[in-house]
Structure formats: C-alpha cells, structure tokens
N, C-alpha and C. Protein backbone atom coordinates (compact mmCIF):
# COMPACT_ATOMS: atom_id res chain seq x y z
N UNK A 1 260.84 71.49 51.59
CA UNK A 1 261.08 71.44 50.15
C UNK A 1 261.17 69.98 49.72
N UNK A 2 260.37 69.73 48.69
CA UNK A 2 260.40 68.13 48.59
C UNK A 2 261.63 67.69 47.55
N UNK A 3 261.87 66.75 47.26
CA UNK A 3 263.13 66.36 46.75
C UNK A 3 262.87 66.12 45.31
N UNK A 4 263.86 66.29 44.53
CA UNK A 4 263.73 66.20 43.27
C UNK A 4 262.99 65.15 42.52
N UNK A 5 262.04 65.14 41.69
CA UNK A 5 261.63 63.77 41.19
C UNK A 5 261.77 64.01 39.46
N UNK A 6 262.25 62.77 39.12
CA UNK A 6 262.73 62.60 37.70
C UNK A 6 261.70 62.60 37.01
N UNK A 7 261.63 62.88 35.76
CA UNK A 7 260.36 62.32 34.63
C UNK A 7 260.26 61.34 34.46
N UNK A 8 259.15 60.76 34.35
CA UNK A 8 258.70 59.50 34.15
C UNK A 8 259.33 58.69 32.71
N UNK A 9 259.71 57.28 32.58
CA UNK A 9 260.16 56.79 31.46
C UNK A 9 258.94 56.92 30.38
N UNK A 10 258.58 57.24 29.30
CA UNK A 10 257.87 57.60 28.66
C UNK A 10 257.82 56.13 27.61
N UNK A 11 256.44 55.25 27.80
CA UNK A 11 256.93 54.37 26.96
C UNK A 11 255.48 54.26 25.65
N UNK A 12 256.02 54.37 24.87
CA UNK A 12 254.48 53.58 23.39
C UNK A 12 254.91 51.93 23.16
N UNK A 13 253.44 51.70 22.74
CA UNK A 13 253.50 49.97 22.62
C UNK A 13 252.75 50.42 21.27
N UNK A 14 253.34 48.87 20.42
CA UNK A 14 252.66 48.74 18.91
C UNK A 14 251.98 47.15 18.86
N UNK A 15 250.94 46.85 18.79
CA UNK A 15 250.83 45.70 19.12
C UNK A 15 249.10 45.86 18.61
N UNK A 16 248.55 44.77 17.54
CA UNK A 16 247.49 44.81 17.36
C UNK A 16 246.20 43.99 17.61
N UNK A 17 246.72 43.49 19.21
CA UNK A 17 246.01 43.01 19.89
C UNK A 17 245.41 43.61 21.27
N UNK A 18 244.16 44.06 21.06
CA UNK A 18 244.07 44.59 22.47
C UNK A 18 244.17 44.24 23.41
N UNK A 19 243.76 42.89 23.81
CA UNK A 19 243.44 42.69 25.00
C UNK A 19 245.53 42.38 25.54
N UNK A 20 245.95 42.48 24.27
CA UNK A 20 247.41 42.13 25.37
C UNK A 20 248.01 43.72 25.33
N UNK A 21 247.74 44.56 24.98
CA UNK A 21 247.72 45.97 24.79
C UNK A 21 247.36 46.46 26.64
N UNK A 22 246.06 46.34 25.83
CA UNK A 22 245.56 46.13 27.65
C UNK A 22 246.44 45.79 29.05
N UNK A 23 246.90 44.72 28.72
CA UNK A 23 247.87 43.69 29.53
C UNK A 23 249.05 44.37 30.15
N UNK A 24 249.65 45.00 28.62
CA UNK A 24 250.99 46.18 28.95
C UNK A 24 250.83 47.05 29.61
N UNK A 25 249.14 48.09 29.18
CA UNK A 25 249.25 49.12 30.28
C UNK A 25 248.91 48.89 31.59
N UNK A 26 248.19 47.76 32.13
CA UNK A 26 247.82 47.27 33.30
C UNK A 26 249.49 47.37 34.42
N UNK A 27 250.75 46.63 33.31
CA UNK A 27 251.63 46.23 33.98
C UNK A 27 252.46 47.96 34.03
N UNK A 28 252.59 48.47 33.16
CA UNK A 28 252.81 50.20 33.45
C UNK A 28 252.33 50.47 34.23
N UNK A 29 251.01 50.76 34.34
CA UNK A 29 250.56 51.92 35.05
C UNK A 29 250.63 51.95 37.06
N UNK A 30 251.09 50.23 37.22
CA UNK A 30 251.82 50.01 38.53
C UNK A 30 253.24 50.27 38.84
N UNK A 31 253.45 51.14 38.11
CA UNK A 31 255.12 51.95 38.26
C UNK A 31 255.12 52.94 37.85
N UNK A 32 255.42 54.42 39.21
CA UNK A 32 255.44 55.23 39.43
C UNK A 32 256.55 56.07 38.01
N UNK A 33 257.23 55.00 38.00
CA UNK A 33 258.53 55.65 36.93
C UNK A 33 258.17 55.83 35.47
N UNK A 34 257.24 54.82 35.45
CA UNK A 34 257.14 54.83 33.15
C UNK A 34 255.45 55.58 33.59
N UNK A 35 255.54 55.58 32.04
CA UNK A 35 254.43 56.31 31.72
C UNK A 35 253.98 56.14 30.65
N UNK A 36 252.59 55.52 30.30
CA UNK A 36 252.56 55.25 28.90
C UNK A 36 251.72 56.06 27.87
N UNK A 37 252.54 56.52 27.00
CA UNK A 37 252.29 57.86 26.20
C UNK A 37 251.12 57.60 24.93
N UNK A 38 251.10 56.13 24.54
CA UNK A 38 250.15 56.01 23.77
C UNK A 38 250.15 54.30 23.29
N UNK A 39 249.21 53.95 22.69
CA UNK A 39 249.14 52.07 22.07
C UNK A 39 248.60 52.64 20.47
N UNK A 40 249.45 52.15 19.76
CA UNK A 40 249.28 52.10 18.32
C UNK A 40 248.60 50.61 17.76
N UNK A 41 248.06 50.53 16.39
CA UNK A 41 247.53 49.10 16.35
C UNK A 41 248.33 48.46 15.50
N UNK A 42 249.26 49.60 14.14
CA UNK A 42 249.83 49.31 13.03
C UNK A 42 250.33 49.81 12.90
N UNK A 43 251.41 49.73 11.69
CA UNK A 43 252.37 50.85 11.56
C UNK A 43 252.33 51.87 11.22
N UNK A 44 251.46 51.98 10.48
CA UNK A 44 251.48 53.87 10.13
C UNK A 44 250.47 55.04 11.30
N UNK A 45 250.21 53.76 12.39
CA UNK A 45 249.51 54.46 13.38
C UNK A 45 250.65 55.15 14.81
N UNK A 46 251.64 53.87 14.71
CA UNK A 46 252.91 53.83 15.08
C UNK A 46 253.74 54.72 14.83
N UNK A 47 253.92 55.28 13.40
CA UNK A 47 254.61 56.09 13.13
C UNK A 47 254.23 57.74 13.54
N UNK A 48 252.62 57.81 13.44
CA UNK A 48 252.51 58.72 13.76
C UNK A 48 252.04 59.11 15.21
N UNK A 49 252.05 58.13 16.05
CA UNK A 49 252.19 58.43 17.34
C UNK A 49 253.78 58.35 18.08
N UNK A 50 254.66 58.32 16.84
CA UNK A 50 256.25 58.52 17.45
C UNK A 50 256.18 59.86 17.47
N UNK A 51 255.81 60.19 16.29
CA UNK A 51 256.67 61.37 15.59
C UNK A 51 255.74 62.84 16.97
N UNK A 52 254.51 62.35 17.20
CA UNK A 52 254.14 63.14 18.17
C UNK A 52 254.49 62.99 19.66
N UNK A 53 254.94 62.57 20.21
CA UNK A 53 255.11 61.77 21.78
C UNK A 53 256.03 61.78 22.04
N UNK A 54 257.58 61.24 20.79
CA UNK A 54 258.88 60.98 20.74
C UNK A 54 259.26 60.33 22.47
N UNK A 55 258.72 58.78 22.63
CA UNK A 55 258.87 58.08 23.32
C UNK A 55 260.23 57.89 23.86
N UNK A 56 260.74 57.43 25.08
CA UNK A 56 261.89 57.35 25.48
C UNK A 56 261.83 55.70 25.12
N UNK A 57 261.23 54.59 25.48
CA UNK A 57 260.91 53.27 24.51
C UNK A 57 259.84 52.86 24.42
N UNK A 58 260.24 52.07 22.96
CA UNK A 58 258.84 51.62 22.38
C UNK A 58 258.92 50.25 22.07
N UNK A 59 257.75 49.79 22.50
CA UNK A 59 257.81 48.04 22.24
C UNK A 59 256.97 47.94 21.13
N UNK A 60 257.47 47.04 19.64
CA UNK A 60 256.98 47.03 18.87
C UNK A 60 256.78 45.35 18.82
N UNK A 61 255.52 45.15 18.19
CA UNK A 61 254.84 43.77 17.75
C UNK A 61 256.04 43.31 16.56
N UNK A 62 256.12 42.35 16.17
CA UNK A 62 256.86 41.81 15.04
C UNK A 62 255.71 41.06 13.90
N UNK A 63 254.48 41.30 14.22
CA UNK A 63 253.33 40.60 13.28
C UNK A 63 252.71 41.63 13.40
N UNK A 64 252.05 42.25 12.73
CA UNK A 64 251.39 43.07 12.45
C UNK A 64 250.42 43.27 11.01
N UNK A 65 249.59 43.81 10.58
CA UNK A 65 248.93 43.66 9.44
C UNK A 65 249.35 44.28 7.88
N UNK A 66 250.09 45.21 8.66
CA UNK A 66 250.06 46.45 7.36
C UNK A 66 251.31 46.66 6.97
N UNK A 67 251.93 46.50 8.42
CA UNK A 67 253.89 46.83 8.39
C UNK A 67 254.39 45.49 8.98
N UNK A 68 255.30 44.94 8.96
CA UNK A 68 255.99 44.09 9.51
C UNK A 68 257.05 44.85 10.75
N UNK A 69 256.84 44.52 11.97
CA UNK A 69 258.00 45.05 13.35
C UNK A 69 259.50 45.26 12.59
N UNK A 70 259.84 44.92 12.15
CA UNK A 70 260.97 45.11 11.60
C UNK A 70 261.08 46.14 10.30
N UNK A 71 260.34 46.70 9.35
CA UNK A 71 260.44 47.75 8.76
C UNK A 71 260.08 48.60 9.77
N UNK A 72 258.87 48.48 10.52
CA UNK A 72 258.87 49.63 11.58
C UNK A 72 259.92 50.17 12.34
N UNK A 73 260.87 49.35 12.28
CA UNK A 73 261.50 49.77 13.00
C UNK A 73 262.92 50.54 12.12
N UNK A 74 262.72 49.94 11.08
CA UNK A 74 263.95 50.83 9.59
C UNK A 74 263.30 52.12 9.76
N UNK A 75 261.68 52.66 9.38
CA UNK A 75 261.34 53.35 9.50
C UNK A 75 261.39 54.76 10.43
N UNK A 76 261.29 54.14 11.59
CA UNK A 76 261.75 54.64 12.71
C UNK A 76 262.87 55.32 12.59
N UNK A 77 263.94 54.54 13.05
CA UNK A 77 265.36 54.77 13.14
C UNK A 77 265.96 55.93 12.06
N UNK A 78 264.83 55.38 10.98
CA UNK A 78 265.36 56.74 9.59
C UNK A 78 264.90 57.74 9.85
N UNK A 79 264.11 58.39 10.45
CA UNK A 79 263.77 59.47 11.16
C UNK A 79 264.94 59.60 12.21
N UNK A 80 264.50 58.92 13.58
CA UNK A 80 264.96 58.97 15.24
C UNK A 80 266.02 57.70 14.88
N UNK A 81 267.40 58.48 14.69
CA UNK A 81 268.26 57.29 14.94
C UNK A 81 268.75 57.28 16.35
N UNK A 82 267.87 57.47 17.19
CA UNK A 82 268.60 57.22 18.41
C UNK A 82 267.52 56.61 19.53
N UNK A 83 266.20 56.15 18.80
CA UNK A 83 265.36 56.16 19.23
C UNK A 83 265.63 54.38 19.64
N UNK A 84 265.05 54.43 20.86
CA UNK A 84 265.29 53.29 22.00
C UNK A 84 263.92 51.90 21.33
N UNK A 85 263.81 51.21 21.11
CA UNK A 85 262.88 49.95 20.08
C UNK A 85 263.33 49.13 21.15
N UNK A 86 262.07 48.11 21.89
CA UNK A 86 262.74 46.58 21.75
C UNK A 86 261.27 45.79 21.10
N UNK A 87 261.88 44.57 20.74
CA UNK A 87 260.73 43.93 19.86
C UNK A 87 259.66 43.29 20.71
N UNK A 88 258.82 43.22 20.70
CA UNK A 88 257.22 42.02 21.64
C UNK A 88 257.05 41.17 20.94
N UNK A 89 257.26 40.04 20.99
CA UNK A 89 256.94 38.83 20.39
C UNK A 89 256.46 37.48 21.03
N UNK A 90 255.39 36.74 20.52
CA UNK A 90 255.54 35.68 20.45
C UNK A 90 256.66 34.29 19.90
N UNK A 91 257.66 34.70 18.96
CA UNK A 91 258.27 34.42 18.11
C UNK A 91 259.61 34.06 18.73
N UNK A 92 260.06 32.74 19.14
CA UNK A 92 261.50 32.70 19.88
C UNK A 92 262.23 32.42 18.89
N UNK A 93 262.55 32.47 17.65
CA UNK A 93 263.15 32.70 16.41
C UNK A 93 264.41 33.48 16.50
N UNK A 94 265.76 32.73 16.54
CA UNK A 94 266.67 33.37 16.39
C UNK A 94 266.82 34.60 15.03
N UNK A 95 266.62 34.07 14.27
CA UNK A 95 266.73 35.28 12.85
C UNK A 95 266.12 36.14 13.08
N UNK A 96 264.84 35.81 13.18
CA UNK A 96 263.87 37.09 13.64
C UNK A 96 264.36 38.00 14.45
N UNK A 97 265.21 37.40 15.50
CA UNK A 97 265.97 38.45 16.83
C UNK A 97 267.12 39.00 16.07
N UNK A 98 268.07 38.23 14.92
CA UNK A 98 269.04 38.90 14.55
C UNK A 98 268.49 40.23 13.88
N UNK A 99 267.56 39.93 13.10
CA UNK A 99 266.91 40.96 11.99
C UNK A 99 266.64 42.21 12.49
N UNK A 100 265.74 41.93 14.12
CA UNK A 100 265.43 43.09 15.09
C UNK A 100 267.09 44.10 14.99
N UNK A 101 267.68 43.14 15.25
CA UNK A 101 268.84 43.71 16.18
C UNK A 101 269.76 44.50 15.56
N UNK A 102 269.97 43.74 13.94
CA UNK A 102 270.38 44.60 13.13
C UNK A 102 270.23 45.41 12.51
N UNK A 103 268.54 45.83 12.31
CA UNK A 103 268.35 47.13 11.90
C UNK A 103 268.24 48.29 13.34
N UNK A 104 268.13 47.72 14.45
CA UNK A 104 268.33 48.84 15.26
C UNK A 104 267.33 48.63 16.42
N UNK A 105 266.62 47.48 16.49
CA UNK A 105 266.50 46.99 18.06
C UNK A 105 267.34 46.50 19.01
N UNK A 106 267.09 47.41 20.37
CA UNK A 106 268.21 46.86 21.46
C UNK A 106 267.60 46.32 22.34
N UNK A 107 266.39 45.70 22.43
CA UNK A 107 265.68 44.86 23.37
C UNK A 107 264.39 43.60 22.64
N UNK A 108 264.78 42.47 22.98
CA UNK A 108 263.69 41.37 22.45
C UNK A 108 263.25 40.89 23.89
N UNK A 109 261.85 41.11 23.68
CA UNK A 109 260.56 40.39 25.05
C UNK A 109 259.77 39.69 24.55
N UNK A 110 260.10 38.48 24.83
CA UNK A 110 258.87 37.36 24.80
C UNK A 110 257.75 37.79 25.55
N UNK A 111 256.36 37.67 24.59
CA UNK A 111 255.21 38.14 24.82
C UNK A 111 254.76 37.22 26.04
N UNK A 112 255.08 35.92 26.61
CA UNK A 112 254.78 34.95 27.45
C UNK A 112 255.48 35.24 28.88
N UNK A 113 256.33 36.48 28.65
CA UNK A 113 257.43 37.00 30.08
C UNK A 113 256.92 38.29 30.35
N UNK A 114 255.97 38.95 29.60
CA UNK A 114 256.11 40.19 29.90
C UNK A 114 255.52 40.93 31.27
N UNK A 115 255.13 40.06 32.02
CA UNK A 115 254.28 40.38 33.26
C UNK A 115 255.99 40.25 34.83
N UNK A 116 257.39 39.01 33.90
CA UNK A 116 258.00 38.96 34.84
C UNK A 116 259.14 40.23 34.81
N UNK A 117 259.20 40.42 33.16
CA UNK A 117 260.41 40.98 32.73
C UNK A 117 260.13 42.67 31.72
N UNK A 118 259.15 42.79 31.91
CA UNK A 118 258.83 44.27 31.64
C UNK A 118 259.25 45.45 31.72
N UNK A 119 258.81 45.41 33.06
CA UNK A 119 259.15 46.46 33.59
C UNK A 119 260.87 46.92 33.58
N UNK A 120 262.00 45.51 33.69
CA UNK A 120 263.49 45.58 33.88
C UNK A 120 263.95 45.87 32.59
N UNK A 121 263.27 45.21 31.66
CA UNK A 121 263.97 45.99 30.17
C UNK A 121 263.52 46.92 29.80
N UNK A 122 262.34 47.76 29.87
CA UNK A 122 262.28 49.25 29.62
C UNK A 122 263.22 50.12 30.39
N UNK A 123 263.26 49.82 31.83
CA UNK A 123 264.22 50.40 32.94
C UNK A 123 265.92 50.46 32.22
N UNK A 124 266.20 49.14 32.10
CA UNK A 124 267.50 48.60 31.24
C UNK A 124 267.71 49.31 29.63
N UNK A 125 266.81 49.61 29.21
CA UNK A 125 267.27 49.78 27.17
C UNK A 125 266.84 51.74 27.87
N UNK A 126 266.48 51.80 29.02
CA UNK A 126 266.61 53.84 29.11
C UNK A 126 267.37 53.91 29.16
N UNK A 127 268.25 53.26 30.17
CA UNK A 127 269.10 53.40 30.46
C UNK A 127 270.97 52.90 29.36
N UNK A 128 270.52 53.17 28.66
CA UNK A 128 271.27 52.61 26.90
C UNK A 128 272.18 51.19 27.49
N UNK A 129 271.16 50.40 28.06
CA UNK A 129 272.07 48.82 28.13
C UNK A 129 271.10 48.16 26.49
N UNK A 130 271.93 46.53 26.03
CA UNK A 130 270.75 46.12 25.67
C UNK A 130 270.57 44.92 26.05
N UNK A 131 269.23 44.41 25.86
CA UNK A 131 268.53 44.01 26.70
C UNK A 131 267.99 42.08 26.12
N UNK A 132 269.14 41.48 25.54
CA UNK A 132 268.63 40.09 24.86
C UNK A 132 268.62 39.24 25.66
N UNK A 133 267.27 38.27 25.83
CA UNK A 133 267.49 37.01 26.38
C UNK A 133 268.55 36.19 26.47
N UNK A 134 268.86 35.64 27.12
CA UNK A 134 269.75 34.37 27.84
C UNK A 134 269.45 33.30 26.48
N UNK A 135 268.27 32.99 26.12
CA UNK A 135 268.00 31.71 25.47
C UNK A 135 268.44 32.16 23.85
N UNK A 136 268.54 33.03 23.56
CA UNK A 136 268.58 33.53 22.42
C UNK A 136 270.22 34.10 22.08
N UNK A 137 271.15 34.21 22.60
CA UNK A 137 272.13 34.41 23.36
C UNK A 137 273.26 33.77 22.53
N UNK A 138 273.73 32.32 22.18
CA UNK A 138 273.72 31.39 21.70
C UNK A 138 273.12 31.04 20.36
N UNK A 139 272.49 31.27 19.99
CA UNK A 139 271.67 30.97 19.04
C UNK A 139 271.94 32.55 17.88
N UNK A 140 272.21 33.44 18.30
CA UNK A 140 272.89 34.55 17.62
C UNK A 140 273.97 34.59 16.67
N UNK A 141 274.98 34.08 18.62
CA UNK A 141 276.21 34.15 17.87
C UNK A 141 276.70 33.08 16.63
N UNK A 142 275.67 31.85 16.93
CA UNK A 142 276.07 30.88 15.66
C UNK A 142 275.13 31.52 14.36
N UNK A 143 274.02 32.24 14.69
CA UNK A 143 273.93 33.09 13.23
C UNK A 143 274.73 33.66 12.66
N UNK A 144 275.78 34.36 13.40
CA UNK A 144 276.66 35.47 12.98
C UNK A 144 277.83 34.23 11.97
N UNK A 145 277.78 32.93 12.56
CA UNK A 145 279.06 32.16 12.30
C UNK A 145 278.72 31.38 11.25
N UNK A 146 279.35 30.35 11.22
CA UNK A 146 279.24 29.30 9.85
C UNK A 146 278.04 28.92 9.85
N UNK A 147 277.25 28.62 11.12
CA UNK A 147 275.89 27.79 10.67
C UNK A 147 275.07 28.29 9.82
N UNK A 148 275.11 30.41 9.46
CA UNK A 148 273.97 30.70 9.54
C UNK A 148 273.40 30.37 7.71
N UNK A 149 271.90 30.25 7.75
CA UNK A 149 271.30 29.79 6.61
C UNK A 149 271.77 30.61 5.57
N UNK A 150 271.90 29.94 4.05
CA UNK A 150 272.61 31.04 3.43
C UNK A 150 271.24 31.26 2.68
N UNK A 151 271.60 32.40 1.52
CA UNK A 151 270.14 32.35 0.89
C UNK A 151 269.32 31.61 -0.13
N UNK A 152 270.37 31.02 -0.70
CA UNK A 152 269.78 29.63 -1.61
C UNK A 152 269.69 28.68 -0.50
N UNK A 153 269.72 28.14 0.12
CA UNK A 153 269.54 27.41 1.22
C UNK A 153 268.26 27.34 1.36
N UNK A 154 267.97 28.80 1.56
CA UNK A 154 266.40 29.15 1.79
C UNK A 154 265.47 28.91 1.32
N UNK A 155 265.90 29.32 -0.60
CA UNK A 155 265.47 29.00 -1.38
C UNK A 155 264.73 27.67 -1.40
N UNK A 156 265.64 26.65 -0.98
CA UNK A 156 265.68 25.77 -1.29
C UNK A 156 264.58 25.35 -0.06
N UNK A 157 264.63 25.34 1.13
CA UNK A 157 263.59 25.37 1.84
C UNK A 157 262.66 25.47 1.94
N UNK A 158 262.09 26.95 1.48
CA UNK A 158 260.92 27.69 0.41
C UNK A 158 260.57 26.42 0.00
N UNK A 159 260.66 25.84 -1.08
CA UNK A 159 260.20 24.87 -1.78
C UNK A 159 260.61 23.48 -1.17
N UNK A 160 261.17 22.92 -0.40
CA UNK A 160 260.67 21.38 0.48
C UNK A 160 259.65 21.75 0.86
N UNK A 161 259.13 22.83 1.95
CA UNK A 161 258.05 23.24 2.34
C UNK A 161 256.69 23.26 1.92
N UNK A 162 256.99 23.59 0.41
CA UNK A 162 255.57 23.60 -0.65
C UNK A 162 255.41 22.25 -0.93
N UNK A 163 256.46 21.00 -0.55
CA UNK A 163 256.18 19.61 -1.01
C UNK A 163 257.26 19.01 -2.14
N UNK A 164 257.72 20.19 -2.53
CA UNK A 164 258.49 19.80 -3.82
C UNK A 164 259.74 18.52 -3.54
N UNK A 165 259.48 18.18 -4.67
CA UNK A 165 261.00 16.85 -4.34
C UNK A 165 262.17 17.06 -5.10
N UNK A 166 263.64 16.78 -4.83
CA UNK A 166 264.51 16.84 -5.02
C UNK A 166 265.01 17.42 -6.69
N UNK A 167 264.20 16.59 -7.54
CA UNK A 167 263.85 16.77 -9.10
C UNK A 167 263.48 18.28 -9.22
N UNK A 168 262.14 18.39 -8.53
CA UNK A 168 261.35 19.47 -8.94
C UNK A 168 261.87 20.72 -8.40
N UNK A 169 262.77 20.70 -6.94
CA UNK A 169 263.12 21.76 -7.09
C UNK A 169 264.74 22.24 -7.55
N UNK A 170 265.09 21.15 -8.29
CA UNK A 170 266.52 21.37 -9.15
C UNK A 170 266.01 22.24 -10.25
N UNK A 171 264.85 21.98 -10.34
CA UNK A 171 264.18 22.45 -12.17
C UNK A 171 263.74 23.85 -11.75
N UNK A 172 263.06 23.90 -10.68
CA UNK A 172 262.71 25.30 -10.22
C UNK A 172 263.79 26.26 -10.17
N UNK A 173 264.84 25.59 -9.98
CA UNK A 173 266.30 26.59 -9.54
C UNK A 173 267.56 26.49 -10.51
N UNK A 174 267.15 25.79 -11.32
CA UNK A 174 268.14 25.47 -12.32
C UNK A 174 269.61 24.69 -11.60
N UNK A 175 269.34 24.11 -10.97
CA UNK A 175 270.02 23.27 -10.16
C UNK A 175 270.24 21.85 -10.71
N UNK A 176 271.32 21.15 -10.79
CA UNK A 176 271.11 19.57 -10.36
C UNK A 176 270.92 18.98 -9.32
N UNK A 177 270.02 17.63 -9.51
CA UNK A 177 269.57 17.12 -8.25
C UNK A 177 270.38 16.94 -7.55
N UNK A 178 271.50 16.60 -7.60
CA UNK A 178 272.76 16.20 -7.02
C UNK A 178 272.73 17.54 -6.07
N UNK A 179 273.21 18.89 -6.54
CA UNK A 179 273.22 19.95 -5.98
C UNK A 179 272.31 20.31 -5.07
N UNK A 180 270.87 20.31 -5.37
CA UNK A 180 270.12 20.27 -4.26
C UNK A 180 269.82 19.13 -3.32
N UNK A 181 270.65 17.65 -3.34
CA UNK A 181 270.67 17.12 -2.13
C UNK A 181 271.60 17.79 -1.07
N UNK A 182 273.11 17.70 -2.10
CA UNK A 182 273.53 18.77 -1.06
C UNK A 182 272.65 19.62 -0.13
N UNK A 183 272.20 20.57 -0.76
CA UNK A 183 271.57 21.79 -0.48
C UNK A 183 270.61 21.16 1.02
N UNK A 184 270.03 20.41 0.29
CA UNK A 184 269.41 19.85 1.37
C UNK A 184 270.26 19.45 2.86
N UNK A 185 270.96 18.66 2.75
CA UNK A 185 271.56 18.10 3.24
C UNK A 185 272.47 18.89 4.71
N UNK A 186 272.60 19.93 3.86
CA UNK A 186 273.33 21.40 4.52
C UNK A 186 272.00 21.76 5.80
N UNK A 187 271.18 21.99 4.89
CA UNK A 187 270.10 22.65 5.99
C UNK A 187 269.57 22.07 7.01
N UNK A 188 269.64 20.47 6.93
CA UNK A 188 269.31 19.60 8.06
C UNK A 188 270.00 19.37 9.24
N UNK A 189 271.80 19.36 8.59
CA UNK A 189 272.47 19.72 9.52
C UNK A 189 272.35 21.48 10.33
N UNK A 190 272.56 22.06 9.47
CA UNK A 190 272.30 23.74 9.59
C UNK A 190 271.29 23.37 11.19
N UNK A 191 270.48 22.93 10.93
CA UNK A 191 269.73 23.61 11.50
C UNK A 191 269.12 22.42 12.71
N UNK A 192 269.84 21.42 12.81
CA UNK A 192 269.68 20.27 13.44
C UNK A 192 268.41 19.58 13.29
N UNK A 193 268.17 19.13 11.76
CA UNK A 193 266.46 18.55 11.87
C UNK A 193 266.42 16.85 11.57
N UNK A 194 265.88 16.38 11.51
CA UNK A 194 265.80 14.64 11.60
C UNK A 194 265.61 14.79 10.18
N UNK A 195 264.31 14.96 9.66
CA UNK A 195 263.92 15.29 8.43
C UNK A 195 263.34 16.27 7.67
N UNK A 196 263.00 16.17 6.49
CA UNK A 196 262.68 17.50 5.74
C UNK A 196 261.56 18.42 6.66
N UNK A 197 260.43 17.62 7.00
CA UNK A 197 259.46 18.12 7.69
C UNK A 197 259.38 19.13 8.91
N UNK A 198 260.88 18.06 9.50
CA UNK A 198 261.41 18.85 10.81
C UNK A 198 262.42 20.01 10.63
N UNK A 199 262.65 20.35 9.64
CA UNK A 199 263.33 21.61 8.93
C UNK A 199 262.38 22.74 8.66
N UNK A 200 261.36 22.11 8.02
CA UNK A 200 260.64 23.20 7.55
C UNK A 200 259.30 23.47 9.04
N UNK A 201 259.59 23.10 9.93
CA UNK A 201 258.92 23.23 11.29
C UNK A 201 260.52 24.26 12.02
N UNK A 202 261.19 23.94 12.02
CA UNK A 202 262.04 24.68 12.52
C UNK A 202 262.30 26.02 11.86
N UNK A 203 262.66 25.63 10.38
CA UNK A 203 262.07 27.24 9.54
C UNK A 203 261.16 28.11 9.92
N UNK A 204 260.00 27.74 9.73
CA UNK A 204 258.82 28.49 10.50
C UNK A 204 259.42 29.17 12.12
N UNK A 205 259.80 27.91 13.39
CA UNK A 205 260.08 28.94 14.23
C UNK A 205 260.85 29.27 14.53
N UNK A 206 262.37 29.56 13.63
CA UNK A 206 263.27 30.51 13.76
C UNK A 206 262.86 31.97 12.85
N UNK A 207 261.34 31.45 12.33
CA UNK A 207 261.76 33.16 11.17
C UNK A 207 262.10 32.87 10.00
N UNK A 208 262.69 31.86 9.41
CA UNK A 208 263.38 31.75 8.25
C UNK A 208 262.37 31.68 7.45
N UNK A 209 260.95 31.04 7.57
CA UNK A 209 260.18 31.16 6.97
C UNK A 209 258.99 31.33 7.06
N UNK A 210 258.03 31.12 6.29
CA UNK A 210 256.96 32.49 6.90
C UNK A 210 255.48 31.46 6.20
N UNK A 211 254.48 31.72 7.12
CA UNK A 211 253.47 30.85 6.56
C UNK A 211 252.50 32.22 5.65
C-alpha cells in the first residue's frame, strides 16, 4: 500500500511577459509539490482564471496594461478574502511593497530572485507564513513611521518632476513659496536625496511616482 501523497500546491502567475511566464513554469514544473494551474496576461484574464482554478497562490505582476497588481489584488480579495497573493516585481520600491501588503498581499518576489527564492515563498505564504524580503524590511517600518511621504509632499514632487520651480509650483497649489521650500525641503530629507533630481529618481523607485 503506498503512502499517502498530498495535493499538489496549486499555483497561477499574472505576468504579461512571456518569456518570464515561461521562466516561472520552467521553475514549477521541477517540483513534484506545486502545480501550475494556469498564466494569465492581465487582469481581467486573471480574474477569470481565479474564479475558475481558485489557486492555493498566485503571483501577480505589479505593471501590467489594463489593471495595475495592486487593484488586482483589491479585486481579488473582494471576492476570495482568504486568497493567498504575493506580488512579482521588478520594482524594489518600498511603497509599492507597503501598498501590496496593505490591501492584502502576503508575499513580495523580486523578479531578479525568482529562480533562487521561488519555490520557498510559494511553499512559505501555503503554508499562511508571510513572506517579505530582508531588504525591504526596514524600509516599511519607517513607512509606517514619521518618515513616510505625506500627500502634499507628493504633490509637490509630482511637479519638481515636471521641472516646475519653487514659484510655479506655489501657484499650482495655492501655496507660498516659502511653504513649498519647506515642502521641498521635507522630501529631500524624507527621503535622503542630495537634490531635487535625486528625489524625483528616488520617487520613481520607491513607487511614489510613476512615469
């Protein structure tokens, strides 16, 4: 009599790149344990290959064309609130990871690890651990704290970014210049940048802002 064998971890990927699509099931299909139930390209392809399959986890893209990884994943959860998400990204963006995390992702994988660390966080988020990088770790908890960007801040970012100067974007915001040096001033520290340039480069790769 042979010995009991478990069901396989049942996993869907959302990701609208094939050839790294490809990549994922290559690294599945060398473990006896997962099983991969389907590859979506977008979100409403996503959605409807949940709602049929009802995956044990699903790795969702955070760029995508149609949906953004992160409504996909509101989406989700408003259906399957118990449904297991971690995010695939290129993107080492702390916000971006808070954003995952707070609507209801319990695992972030850098798209550049996924050949070392794959396989241990699908294994890890079945098993209801969750599953955040080390590097990202740090960089959370001071989101959660005083550093994190407020939303005029942003605002205000938004527009260094477009070029605007101190004048122009007091007028844009009904601000005094005075007020938006502050403003400024906040976000450089905020966010440890030399200068405006190097803010709005750091914006971009925490997430805060978006090209």
């Amino acid at each position: 009599m042979s010995a009991y064998q478990p069901l396989p971890i049942t996993v869907l990927t959302v990701d609208d790149h094939p050839l790294f699509q490809q990549g994922v099931a290559s690294v599945i299909a060398n473990e006896p344990d997962l099983y991969l139930v389907g590859q979506a390209a977008n979100g409403a392809e996503a959605l409807a290959l949940y709602r049929e399959t009802r995956p044990a986890v699903t790795l969702v893209d955070l760029q995508m064309p149609d949906m953004s990884g992160i409504d996909l994943i509101v989406a989700i959860r408003a259906e399957f609130p118990a449904a297991r998400l971690v995010v695939l990204t290129t993107l080492e963006g702390d916000l971006n990871a808070a954003r995952a995390i707070k609507v209801g992702a319990v695992g972030y994988l850098f798209k550049s690890a996924v050949r070392k660390t794959l396989i241990e966080t699908v294994r890890s988020v079945h098993a209801g651990k969750h599953c955040i990088p080390p590097s990202l770790v740090h960089a959370l908890v001071a989101t959660r704290g005083g550093n994190a960007i407020t939303g005029r801040e942003i605002d205000v970012l938004k527009l260094v970014a477009r070029g605007n100067t101190n004048a122009l974007i007091a007028e844009a915001l009904s601000l005094s210049p005075e007020t938006v040096k502050g403003y400024v001033s906040s976000i450089l520290l905020k966010l440890q940048a030399r200068d405006r340039a190097h803010a709005v480069m750091i914006g971009l790769e925490r997430g805060i802002l978006s090209l």
